[in-house]
C-alpha atoms as a PDB file:
ATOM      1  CA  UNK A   1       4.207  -3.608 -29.917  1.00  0.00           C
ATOM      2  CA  UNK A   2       1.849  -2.274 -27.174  1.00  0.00           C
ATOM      3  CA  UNK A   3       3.540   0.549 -25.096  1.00  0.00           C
ATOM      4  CA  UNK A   4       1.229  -0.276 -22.236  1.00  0.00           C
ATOM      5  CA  UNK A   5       2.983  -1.147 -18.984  1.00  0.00           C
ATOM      6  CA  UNK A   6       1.348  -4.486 -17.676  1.00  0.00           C
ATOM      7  CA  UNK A   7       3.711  -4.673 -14.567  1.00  0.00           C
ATOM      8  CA  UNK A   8       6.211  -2.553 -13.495  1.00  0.00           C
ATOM      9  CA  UNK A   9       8.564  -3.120 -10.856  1.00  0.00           C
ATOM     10  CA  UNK A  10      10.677   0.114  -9.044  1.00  0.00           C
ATOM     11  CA  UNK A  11      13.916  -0.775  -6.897  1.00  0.00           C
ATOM     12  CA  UNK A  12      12.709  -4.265  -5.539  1.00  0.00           C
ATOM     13  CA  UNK A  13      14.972  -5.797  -3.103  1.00  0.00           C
ATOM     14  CA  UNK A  14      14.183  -9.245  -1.462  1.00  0.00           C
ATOM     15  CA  UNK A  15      16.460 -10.476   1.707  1.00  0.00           C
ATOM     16  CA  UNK A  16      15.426 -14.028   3.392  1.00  0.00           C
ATOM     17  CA  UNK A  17      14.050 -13.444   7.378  1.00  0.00           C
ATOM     18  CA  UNK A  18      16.993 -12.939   9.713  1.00  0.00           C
ATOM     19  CA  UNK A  19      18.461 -16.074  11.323  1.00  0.00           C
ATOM     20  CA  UNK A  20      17.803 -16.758  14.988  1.00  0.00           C
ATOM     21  CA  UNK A  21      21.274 -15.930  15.505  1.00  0.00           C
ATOM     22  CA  UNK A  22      20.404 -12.625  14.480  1.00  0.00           C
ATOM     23  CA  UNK A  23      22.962 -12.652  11.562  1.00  0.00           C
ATOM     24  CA  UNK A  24      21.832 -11.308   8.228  1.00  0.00           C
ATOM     25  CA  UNK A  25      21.449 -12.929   5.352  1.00  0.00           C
ATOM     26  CA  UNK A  26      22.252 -11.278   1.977  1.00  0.00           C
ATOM     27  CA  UNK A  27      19.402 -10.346  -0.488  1.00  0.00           C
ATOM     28  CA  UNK A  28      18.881 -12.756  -2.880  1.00  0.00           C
ATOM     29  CA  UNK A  29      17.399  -9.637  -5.181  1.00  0.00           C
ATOM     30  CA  UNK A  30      19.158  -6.109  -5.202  1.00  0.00           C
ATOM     31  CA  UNK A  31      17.518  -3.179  -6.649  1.00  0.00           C
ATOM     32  CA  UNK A  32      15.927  -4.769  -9.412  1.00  0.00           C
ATOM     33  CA  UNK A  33      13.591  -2.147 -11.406  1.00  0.00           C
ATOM     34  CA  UNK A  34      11.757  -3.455 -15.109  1.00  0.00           C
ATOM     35  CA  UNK A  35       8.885  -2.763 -16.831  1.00  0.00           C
ATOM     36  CA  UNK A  36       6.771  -5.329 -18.739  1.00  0.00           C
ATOM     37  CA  UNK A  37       4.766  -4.125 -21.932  1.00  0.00           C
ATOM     38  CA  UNK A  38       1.807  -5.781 -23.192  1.00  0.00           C
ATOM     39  CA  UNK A  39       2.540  -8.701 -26.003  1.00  0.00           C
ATOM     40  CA  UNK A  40       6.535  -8.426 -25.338  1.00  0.00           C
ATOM     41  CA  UNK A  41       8.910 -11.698 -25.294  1.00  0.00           C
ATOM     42  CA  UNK A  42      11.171 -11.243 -22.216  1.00  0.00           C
ATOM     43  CA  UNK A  43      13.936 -13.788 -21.931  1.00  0.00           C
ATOM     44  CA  UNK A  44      14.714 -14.209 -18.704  1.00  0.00           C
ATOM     45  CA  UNK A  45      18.436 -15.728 -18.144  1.00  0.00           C
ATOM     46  CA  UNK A  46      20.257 -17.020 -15.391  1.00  0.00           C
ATOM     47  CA  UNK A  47      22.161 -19.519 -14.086  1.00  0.00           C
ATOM     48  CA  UNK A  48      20.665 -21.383 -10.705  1.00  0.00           C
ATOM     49  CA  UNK A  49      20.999 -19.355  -7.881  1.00  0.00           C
ATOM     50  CA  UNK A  50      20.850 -15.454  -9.802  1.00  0.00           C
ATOM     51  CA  UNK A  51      17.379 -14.516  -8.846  1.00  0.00           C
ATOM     52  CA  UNK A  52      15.636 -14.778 -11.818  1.00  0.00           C
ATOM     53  CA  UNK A  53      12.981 -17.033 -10.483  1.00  0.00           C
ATOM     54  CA  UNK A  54      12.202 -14.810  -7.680  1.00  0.00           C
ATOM     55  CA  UNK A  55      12.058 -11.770  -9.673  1.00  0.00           C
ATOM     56  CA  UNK A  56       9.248 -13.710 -11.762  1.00  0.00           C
ATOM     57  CA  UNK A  57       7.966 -14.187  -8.809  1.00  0.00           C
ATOM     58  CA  UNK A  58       7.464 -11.074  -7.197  1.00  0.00           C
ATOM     59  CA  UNK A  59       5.944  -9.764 -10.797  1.00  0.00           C
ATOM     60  CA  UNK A  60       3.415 -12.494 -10.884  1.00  0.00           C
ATOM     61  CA  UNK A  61       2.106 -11.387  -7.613  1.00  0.00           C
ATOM     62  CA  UNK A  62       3.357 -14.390  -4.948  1.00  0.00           C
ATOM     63  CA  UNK A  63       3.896 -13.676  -1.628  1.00  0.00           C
ATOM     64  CA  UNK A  64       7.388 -13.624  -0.410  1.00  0.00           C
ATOM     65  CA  UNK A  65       9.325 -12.623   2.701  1.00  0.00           C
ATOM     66  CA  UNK A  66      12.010  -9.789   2.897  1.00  0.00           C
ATOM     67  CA  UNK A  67      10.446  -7.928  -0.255  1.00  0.00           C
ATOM     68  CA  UNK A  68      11.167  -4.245  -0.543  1.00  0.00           C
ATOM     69  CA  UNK A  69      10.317  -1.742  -3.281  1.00  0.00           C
ATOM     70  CA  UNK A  70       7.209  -1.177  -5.246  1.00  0.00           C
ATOM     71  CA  UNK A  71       5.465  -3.714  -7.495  1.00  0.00           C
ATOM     72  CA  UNK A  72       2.455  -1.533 -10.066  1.00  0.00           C
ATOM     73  CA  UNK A  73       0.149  -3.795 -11.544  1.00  0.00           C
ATOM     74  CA  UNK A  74      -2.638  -2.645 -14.819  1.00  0.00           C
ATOM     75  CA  UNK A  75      -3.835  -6.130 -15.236  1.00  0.00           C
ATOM     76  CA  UNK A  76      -6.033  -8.639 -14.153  1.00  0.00           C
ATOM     77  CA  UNK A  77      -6.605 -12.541 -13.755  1.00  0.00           C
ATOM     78  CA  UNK A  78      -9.827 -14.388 -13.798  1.00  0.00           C
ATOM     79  CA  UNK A  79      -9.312 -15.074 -10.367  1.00  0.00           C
ATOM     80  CA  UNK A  80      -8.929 -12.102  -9.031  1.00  0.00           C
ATOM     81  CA  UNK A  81      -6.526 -11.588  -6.174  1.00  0.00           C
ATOM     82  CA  UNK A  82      -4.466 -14.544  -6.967  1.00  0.00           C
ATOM     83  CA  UNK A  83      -1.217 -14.122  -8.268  1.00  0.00           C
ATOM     84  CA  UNK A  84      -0.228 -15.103 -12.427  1.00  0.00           C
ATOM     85  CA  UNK A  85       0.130 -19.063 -12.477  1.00  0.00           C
ATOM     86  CA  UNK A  86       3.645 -19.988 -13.150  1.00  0.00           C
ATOM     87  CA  UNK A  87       4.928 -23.182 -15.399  1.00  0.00           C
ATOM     88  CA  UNK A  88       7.416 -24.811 -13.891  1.00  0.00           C
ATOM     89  CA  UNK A  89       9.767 -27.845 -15.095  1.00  0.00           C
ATOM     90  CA  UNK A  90       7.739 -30.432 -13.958  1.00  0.00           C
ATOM     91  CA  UNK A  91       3.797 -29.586 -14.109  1.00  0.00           C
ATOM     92  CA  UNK A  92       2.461 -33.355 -13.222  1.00  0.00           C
ATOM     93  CA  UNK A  93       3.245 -32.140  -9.570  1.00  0.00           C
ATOM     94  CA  UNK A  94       0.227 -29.608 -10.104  1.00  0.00           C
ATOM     95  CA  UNK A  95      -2.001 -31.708 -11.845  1.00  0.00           C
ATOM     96  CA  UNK A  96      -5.096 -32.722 -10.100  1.00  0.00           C
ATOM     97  CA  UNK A  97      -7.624 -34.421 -13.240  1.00  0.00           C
ATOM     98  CA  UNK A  98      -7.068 -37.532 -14.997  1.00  0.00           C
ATOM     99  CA  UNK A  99      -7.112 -36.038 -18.462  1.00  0.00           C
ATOM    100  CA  UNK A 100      -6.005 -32.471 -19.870  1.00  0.00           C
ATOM    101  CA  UNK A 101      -9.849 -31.491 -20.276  1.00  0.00           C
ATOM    102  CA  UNK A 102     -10.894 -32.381 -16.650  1.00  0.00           C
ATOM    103  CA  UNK A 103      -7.525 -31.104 -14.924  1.00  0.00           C
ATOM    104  CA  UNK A 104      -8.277 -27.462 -16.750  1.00  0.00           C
ATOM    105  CA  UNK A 105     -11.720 -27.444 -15.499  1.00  0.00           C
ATOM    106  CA  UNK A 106     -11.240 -28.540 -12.134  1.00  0.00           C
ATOM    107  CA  UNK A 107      -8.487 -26.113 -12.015  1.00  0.00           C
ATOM    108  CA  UNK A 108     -10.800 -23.237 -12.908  1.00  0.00           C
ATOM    109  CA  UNK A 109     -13.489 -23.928 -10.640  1.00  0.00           C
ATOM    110  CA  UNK A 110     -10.752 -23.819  -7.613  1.00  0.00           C
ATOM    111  CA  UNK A 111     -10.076 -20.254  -8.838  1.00  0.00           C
ATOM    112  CA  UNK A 112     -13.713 -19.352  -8.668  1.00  0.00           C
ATOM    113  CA  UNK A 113     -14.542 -18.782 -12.564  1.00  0.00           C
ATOM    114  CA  UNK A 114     -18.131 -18.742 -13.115  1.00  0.00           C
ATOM    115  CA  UNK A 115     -19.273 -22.655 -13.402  1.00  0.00           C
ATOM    116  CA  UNK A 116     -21.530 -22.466 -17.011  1.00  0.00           C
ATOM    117  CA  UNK A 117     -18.557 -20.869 -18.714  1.00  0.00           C
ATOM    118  CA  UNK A 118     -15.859 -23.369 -17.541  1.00  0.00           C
ATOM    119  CA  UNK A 119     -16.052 -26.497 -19.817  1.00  0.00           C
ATOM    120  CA  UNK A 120     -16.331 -24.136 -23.101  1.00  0.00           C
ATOM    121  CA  UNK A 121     -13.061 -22.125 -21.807  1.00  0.00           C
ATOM    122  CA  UNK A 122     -11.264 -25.305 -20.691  1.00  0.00           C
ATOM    123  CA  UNK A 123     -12.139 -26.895 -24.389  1.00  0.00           C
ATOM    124  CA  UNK A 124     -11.301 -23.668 -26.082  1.00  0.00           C
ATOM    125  CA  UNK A 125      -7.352 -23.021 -24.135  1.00  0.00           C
ATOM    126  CA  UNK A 126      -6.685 -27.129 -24.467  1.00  0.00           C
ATOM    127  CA  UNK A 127      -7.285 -26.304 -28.364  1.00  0.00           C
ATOM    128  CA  UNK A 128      -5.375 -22.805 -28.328  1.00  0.00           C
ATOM    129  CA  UNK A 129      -1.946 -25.072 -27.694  1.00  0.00           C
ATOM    130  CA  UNK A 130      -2.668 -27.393 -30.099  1.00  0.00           C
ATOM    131  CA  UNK A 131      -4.183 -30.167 -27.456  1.00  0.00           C
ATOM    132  CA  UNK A 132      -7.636 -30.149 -29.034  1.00  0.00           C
ATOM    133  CA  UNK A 133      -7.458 -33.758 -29.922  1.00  0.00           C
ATOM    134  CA  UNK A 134      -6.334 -35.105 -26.830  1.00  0.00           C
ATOM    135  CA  UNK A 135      -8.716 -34.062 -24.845  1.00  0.00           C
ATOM    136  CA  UNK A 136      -9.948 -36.709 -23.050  1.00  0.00           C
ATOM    137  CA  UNK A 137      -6.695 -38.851 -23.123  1.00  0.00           C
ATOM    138  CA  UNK A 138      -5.486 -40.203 -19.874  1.00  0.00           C
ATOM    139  CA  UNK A 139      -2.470 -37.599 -18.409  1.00  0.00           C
ATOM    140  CA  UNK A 140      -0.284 -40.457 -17.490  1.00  0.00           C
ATOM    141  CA  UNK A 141       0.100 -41.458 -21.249  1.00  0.00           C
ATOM    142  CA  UNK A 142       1.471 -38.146 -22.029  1.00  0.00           C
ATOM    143  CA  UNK A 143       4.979 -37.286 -23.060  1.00  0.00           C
ATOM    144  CA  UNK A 144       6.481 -34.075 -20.379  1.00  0.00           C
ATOM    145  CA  UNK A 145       6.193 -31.708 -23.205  1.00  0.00           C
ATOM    146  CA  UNK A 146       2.057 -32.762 -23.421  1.00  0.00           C
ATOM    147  CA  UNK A 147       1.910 -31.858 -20.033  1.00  0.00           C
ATOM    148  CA  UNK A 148       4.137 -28.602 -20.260  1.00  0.00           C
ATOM    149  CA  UNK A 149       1.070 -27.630 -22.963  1.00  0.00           C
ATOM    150  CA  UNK A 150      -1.847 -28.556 -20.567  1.00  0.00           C
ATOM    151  CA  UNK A 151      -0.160 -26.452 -17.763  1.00  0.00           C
ATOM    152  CA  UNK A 152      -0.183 -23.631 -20.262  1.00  0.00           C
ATOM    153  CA  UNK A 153      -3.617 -24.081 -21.445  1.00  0.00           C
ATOM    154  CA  UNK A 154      -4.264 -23.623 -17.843  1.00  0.00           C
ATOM    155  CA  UNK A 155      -2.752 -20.274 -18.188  1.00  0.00           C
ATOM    156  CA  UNK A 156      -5.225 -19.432 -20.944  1.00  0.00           C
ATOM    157  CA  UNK A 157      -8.072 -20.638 -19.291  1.00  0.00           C
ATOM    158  CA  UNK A 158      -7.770 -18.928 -16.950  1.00  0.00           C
ATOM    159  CA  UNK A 159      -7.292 -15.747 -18.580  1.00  0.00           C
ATOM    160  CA  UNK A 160      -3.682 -14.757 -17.839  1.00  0.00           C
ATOM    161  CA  UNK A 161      -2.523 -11.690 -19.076  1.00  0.00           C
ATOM    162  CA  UNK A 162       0.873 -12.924 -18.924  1.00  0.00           C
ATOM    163  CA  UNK A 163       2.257 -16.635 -19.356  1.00  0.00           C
ATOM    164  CA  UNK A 164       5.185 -17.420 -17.050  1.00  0.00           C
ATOM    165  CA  UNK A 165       7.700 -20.152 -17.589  1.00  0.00           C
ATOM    166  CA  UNK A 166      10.306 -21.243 -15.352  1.00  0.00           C
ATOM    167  CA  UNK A 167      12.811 -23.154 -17.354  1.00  0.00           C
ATOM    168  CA  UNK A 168       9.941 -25.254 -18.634  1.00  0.00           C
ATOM    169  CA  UNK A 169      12.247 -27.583 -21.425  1.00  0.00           C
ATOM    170  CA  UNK A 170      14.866 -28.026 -18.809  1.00  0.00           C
ATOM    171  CA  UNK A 171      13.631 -31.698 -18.533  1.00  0.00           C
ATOM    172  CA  UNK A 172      12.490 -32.753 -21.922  1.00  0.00           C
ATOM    173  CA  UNK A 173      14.590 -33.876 -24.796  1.00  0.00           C
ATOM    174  CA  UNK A 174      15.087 -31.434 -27.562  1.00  0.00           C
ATOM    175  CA  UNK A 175      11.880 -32.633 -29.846  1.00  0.00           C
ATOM    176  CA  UNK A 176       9.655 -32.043 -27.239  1.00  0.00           C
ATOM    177  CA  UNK A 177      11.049 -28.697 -26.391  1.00  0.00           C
ATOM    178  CA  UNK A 178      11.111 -27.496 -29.743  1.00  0.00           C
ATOM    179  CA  UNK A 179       7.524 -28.037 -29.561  1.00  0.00           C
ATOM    180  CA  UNK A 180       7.069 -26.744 -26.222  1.00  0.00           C
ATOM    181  CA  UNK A 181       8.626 -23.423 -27.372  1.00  0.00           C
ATOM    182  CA  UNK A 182       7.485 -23.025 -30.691  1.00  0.00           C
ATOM    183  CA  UNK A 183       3.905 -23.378 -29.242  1.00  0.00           C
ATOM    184  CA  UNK A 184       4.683 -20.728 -26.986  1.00  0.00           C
ATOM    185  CA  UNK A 185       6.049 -18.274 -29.668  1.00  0.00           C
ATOM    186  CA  UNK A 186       2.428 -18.603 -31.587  1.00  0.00           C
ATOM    187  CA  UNK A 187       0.893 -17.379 -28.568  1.00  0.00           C
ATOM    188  CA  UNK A 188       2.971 -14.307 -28.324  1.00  0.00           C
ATOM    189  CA  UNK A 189       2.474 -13.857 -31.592  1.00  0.00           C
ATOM    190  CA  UNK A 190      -1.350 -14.099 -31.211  1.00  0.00           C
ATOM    191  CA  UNK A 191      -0.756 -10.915 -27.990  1.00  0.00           C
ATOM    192  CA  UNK A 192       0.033 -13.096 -25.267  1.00  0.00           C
ATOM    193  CA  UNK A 193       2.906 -11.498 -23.149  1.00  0.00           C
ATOM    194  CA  UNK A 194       5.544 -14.055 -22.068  1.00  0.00           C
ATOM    195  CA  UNK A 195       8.322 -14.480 -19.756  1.00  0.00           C
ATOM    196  CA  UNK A 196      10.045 -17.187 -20.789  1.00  0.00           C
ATOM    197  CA  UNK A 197      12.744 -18.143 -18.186  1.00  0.00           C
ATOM    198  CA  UNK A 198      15.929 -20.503 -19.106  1.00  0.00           C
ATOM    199  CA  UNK A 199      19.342 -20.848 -19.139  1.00  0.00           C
ATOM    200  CA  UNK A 200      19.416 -21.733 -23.122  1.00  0.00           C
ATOM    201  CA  UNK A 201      20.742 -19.290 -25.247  1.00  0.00           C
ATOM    202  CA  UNK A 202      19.755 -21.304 -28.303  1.00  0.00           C
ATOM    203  CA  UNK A 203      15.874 -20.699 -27.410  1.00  0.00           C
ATOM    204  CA  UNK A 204      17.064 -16.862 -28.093  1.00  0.00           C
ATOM    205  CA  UNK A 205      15.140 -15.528 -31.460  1.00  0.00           C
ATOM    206  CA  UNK A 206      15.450 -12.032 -33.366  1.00  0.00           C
ATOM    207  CA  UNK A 207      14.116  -9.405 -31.620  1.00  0.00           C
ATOM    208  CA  UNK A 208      13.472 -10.984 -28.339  1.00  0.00           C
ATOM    209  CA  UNK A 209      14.127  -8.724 -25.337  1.00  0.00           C
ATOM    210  CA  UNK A 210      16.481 -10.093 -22.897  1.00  0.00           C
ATOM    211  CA  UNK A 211      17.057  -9.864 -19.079  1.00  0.00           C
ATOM    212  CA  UNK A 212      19.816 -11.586 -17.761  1.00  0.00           C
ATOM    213  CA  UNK A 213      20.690 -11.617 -13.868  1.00  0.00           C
ATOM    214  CA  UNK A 214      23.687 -12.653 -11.591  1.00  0.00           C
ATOM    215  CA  UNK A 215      23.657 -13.010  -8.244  1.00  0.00           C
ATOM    216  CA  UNK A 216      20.276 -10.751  -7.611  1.00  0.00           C
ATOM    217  CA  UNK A 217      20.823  -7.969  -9.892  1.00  0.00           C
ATOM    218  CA  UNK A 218      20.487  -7.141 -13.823  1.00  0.00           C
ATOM    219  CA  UNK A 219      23.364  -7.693 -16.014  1.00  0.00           C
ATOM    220  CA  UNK A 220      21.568  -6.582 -19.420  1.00  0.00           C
ATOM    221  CA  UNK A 221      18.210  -5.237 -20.252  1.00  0.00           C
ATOM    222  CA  UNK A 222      18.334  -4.772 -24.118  1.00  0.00           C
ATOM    223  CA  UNK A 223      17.175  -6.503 -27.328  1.00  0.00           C
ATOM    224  CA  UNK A 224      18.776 -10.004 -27.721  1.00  0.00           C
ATOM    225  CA  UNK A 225      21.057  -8.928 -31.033  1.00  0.00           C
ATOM    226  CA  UNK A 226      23.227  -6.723 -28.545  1.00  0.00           C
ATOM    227  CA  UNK A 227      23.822  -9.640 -26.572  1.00  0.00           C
ATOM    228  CA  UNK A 228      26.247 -11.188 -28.806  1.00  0.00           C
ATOM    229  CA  UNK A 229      27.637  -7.877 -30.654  1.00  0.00           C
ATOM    230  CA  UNK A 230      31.574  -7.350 -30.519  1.00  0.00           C
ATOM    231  CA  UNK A 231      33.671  -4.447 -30.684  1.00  0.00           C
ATOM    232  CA  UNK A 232      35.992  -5.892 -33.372  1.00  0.00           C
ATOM    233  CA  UNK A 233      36.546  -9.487 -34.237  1.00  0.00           C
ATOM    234  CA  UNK A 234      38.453 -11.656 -32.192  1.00  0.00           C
ATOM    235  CA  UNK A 235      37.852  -9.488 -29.212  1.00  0.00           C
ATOM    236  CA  UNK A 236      36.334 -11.866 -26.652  1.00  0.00           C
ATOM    237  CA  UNK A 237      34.281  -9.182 -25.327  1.00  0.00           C
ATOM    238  CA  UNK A 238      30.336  -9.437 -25.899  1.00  0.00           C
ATOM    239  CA  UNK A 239      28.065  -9.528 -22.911  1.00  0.00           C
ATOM    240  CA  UNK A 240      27.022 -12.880 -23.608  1.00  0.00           C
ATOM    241  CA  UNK A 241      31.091 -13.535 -23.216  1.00  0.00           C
ATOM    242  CA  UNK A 242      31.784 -11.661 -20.481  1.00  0.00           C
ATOM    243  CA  UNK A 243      29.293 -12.632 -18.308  1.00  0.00           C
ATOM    244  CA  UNK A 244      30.081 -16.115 -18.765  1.00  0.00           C
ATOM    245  CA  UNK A 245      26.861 -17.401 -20.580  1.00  0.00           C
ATOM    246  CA  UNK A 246      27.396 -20.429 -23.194  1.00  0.00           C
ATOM    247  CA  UNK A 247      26.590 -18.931 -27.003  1.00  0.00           C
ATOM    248  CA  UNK A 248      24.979 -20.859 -29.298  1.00  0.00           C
ATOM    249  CA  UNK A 249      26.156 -22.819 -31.817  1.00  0.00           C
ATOM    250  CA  UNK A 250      25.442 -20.270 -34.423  1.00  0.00           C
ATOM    251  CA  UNK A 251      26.690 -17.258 -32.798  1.00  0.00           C
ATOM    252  CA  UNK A 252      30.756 -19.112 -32.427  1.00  0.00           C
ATOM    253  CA  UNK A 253      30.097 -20.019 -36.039  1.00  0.00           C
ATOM    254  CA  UNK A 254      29.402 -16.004 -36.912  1.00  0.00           C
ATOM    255  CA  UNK A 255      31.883 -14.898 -34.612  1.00  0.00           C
ATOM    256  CA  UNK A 256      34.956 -17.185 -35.976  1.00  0.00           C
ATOM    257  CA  UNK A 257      33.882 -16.065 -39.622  1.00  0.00           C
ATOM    258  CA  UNK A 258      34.189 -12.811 -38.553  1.00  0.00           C
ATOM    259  CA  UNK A 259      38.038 -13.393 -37.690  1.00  0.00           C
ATOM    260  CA  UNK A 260      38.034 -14.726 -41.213  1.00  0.00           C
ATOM    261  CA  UNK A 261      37.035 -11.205 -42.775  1.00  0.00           C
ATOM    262  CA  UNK A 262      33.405 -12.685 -43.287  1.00  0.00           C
ATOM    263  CA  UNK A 263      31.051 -10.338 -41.505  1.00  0.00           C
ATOM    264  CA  UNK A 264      27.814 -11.494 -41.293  1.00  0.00           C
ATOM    265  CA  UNK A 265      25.358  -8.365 -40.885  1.00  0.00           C
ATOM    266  CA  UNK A 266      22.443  -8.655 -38.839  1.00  0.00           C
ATOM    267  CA  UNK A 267      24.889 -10.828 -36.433  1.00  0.00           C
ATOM    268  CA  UNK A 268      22.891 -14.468 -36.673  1.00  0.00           C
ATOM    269  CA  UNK A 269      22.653 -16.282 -33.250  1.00  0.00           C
ATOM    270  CA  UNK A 270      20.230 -18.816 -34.791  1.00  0.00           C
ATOM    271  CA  UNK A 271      20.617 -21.301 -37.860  1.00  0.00           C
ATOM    272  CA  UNK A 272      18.010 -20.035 -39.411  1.00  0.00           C
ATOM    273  CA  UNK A 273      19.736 -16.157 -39.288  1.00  0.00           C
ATOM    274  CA  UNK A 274      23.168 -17.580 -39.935  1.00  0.00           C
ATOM    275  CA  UNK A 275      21.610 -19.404 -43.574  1.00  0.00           C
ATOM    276  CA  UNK A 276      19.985 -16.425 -44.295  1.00  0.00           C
ATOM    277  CA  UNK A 277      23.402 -14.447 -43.508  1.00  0.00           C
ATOM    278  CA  UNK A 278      25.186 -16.090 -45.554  1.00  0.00           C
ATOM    279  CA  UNK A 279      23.391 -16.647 -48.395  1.00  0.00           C
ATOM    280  CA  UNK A 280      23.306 -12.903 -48.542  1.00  0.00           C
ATOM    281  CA  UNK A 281      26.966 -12.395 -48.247  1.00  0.00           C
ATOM    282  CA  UNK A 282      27.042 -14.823 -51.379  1.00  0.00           C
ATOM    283  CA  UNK A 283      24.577 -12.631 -53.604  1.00  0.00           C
END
C-alpha cells in the first residue's frame, strides 16, 4: 500500500452555532485526528447519530459550521476547489440526465471539466463500474443499486482521488448490494482509495482498516481482524462486543467454536474465511 497521506485530519472538533438562547450545544465531533493513505479501504462504522458522516464530511472538503482543528489536503479533484462528491443512500435525488451517459456528462460540465474531453471520460467511468452497456438506458428503469453505480461513475469521471460512500446499500436488498460493494472493492483494488461508510459488519473483509465512532469520537482505529479478537474464549470482551456493534454471522459461529476447543486461526468474520478456517483445522 501507498504510504502517501492523501488527507490528514489533526484534532478536529465540530460544535453546531450557539442557540439564540445563548445555550451551547455539544460537539457533534470531539478531537477526531486520522490520516488517509493513498489506495486504503477505510470502514467507517457507526450507528446514526456518532459522527461518522460528518467526519467524512469535513475530509471531503464541505463546508460546515462550528469546525475546529486542521484539515491537510495532497490531492486534487477535476474541479478544483470543490469538495470530493459523496454517495449517499439514495443518488436519484442528485440525478439531473435521463440516462447514466447524459447525467455523467452534464454533471461534469457543471464542475467545469474541459468540454472535448467530457463524453470520452463520461463513456470511459460508466464502463469502469461495469455500466458500459447501459449507457443510454432510461434512469427510471434502473434498479437503486444501477443508480448507486452511475453516482460512482460520477466519482470517476470526475477524477476523484477518493470515492466516498455514505451507507450506500442501506436501501437496497442484499443482491443489489452485493453488487454495489463488490464493484466497489475492484476499484480499490485497481488504486482507488475508499471510505466506505455503514453500519454492516458483514460488508467487513480481511485486511480492511476500520474506524468506528460513538457519539463524536473514535472508538477503534486498527485493522478489521482486531475488531473481533478475544482474550480467551467465552469472554464477551472484543471491541466489536463491547461497543455494542452486531457481529456477523460468521464471527458468533468462530467465536462459539472457540468455546468448543475449536480455534479457528486467522479469526474468520466472513464465510468465505470461516470455510477456509475450517477446512484447515480438518487437514
Amino acid at each position: 500500500m501507498n504510504h502517501v497521506y492523501q488527507i490528514e485530519l489533526k484534532q478536529i472538533t465540530v460544535t453546531p452555532p450557539t442557540l439564540l438562547d445563548g445555550q451551547m450545544l455539544q460537539p457533534i465531533v470531539k478531537d477526531v485526528s486520522l490520516s488517509i493513505r493513498q489506495g486504503e479501504w477505510i470502514s467507517l462504522l457507526g450507528r446514526n447519530g456518532s459522527g461518522k458522516s460528518t467526519v467524512a464530511k469535513v475530509a471531503a472538503g464541505y463546508r460546515i459550521a462550528g469546525v475546529t482543528g486542521q484539515v491537510l489536503r495532497s490531492i486534487e479533484t477535476a474541479a478544483l476547489g470543490k469538495p470530493i462528491p459523496i454517495v449517499m443512500q439514495q443518488p436519484e435525488a442528485a440525478m439531473i440526465g435521463a440516462t447514466p451517459w447524459e447525467d455523467v456528462v452534464l454533471m461534469l460540465e457543471q464542475n467545469g471539466l474541459e468540454t472535448l474531453d467530457i463524453p470520452y471520460e463520461a463513456e470511459c467511468a460508466l464502463r469502469n463500474v461495469g455500466m458500459g452497456e447501459r449507457l443510454h438506458q432510461p434512469i427510471e428503469t434502473f434498479s437503486g443499486g444501477q443508480k448507486q453505480l452511475v453516482a460512482i461513475a460520477g466519482c470517476l469521471a470526475a477524477k476523484t482521488p477518493i470515492l466516498v460512500l455514505d451507507e450506500v446499500t442501506a436501501m437496497l436488498d442484499p443482491e443489489s448490494a452485493s453488487s454495489v460493494l463488490e464493484q466497489v472493492r475492484s476499484l480499490q483494488q485497481s488504486g482507488v482509495t475508499v471510505i466506505w461508510i455503514t453500519q454492516k459488519l458483514e460488508e467487513l473483509r480481511p485486511g480492511d482498516r476500520i474506524i468506528a465512532m460513538d457519539e463524536g469520537t473514535i472508538l477503534f482505529d486498527g485493522q478489521a481482524e482486531s475488531w473481533f479478537v478475544r482474550s480467551k474464549a467465552g469472554v464477551n470482551d472484543s471491541l466489536c462486543e463491547k461497543h455494542g456493534f452486531e457481529a456477523p454471522y460468521a464471527a458468533q459461529v468462530a467465536w462459539e467454536l472457540d468455546t468448543q476447543g475449536v480455534r479457528l486461526r486467522p479469526f474468520p468474520f466472513t464465510a468465505n474465511m470461516l470455510a477456509e478456517a475450517v477446512k484447515r483445522y480438518e487437514i
